[in-house]
Protein backbone atom coordinates (compact mmCIF):
# COMPACT_ATOMS: atom_id res chain seq x y z
CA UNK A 1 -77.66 7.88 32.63
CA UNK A 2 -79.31 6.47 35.95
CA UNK A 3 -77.24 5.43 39.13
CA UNK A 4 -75.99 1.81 38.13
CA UNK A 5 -77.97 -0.64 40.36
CA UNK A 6 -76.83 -3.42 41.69
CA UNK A 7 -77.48 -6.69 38.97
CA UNK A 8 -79.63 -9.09 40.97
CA UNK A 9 -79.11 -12.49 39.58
CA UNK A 10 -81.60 -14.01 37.23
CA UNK A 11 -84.42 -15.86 38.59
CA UNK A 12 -83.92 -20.01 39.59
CA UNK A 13 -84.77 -21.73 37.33
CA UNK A 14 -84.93 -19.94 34.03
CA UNK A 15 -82.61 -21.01 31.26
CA UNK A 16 -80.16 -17.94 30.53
CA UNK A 17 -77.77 -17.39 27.58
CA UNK A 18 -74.36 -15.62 28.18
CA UNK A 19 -72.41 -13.84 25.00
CA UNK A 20 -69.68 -11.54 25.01
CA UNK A 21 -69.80 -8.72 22.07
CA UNK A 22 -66.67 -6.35 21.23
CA UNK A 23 -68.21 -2.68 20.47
CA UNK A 24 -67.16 -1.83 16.62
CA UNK A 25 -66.21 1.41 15.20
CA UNK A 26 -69.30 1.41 13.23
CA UNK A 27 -71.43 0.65 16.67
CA UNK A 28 -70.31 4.32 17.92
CA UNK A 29 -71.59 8.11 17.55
CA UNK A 30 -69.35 10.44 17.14
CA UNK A 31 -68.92 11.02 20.49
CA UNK A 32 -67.52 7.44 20.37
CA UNK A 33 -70.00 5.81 22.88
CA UNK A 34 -72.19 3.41 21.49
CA UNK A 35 -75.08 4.59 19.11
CA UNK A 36 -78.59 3.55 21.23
CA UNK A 37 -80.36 1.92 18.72
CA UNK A 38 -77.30 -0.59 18.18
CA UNK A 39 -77.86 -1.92 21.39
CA UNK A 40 -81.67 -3.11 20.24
CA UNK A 41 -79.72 -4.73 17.73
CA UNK A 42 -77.74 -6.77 20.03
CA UNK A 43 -80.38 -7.12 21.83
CA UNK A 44 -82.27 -8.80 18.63
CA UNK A 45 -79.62 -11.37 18.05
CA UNK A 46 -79.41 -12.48 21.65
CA UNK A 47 -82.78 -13.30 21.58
CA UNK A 48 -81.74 -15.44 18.09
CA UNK A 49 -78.99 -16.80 20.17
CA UNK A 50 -81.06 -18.21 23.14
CA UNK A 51 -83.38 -20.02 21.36
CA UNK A 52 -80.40 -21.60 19.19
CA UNK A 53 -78.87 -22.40 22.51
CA UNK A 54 -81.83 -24.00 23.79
CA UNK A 55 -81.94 -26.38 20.87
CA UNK A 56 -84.43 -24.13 18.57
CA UNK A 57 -82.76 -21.98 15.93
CA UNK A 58 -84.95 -19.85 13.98
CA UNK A 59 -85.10 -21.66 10.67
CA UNK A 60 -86.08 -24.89 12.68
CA UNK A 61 -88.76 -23.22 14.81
CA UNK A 62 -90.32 -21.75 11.38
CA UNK A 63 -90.07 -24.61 9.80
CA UNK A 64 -91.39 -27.21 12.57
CA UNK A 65 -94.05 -24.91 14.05
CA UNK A 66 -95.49 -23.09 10.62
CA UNK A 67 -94.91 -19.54 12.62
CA UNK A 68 -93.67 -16.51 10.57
CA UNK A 69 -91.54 -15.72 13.32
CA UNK A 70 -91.43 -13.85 16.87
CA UNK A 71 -91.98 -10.49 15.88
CA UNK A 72 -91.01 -7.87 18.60
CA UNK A 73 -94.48 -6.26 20.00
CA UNK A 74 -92.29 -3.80 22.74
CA UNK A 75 -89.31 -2.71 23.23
CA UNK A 76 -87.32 -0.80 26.03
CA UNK A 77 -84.28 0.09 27.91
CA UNK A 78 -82.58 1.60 31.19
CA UNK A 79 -79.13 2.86 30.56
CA UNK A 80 -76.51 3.05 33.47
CA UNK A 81 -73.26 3.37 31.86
CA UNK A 82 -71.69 4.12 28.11
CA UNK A 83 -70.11 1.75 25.85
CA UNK A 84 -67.28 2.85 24.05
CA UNK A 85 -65.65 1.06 20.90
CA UNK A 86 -63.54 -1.57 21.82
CA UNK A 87 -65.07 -2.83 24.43
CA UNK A 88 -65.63 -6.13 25.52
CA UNK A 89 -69.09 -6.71 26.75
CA UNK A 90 -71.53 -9.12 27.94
CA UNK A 91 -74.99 -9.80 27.32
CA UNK A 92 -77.60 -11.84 29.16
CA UNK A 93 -80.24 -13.41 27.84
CA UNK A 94 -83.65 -14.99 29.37
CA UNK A 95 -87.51 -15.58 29.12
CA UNK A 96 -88.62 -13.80 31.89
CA UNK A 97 -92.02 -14.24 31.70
CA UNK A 98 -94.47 -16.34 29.46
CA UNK A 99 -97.58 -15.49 28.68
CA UNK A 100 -100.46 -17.20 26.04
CA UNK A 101 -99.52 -15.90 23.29
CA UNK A 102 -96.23 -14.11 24.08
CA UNK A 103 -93.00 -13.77 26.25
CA UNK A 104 -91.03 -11.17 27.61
CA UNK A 105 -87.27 -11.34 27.51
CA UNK A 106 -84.73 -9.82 29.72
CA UNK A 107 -81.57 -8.43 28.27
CA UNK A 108 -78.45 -7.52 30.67
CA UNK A 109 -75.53 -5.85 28.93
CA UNK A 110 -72.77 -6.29 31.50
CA UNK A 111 -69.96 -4.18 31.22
CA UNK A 112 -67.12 -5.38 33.68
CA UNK A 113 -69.13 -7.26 35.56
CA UNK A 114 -71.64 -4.21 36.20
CA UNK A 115 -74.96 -4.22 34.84
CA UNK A 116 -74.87 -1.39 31.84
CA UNK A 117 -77.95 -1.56 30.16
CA UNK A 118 -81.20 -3.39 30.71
CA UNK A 119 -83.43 -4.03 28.21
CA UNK A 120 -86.78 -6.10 27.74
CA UNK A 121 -88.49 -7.11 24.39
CA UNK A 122 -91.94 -8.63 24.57
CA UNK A 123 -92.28 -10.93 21.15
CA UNK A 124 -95.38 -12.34 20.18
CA UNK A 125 -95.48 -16.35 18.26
CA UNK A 126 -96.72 -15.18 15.19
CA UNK A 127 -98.76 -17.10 12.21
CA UNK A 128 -100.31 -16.29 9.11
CA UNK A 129 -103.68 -15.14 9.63
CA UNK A 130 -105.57 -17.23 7.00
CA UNK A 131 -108.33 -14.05 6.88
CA UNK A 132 -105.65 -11.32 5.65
CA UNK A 133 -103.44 -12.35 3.27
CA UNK A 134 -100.65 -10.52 3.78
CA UNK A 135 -101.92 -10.28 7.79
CA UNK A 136 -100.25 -12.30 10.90
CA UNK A 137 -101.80 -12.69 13.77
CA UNK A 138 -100.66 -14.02 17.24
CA UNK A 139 -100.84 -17.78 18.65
CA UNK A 140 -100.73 -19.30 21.43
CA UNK A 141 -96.72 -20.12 22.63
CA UNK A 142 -96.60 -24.02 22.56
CA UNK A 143 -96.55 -25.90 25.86
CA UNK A 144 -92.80 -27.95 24.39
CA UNK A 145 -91.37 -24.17 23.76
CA UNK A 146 -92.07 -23.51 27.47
CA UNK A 147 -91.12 -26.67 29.12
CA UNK A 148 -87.43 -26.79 27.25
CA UNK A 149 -86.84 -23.83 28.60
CA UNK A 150 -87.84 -24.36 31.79
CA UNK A 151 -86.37 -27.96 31.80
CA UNK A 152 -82.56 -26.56 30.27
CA UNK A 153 -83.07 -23.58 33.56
CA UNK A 154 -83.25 -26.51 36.17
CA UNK A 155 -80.05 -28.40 34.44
């Protein structure tokens, strides 16, 4: 584990999601910290959990925008500090950064009010790609995605 840094708050501006998860028995090794690739997995729903809180929930943004999904394209963490089962933690969620086609999302799991684990996922906005059947292929991000995002982060 690194030296915990301090948590700098999130940029102005950017639209962040705040949800508290309790570590479950079945989250934890046997050394009864959390298992690491659990953490991606909380990491996955937050992102599910942002864009529902900013007013696009999966099943809507399929359904309005024709996208298979937002596939994860990278994936990584910095660990500072163990959870252990039963704990109550929280977990930050923003865009960081848009790109064309993509977006990279930060994830802060706070643990007592110190920053834990930080995590980034870059996704891609993903379509069938009408020359591979079974193929997707990246689009670009809509301009509306971007600007409720950026108009909920100066609410």
């Amino acid at each position: 584990m690194s030296e915990t840094p301090v948590l700098e708050p999130p940029p102005a501006n950017v639209f962040v999601n705040r949800r508290e998860v309790r570590i479950e028995w079945g989250d934890c090794d046997p050394a009864g910290i959390v298992f690491f690739p659990r953490y991606f997995a909380f990491f996955d729903a937050s992102t599910a959990y942002l864009f529902e809180a900013a007013g696009l929930p999966k099943a809507e943004l399929i359904k309005t925008y024709d996208i298979v999904g937002i596939p994860v394209v990278d994936v990584n963490a910095k660990f500072f500090m163990p959870s252990k089962f039963a704990d109550r933690v929280v977990i930050q969620t923003y865009v960081s950064e848009w790109r064309r086609s993509s977006f990279r999302i930060t994830h802060e799991l706070l643990k007592e009010g110190q920053l834990a684990i930080q995590g980034h996922e870059v996704r891609v906005w993903a379509v069938k790609d009408p020359q591979r059947p079974q193929g997707i292929r990246a689009q670009p991000v809509p301009q509306e995605i971007i600007d409720r995002f950026t108009a909920i982060g100066r609410a």
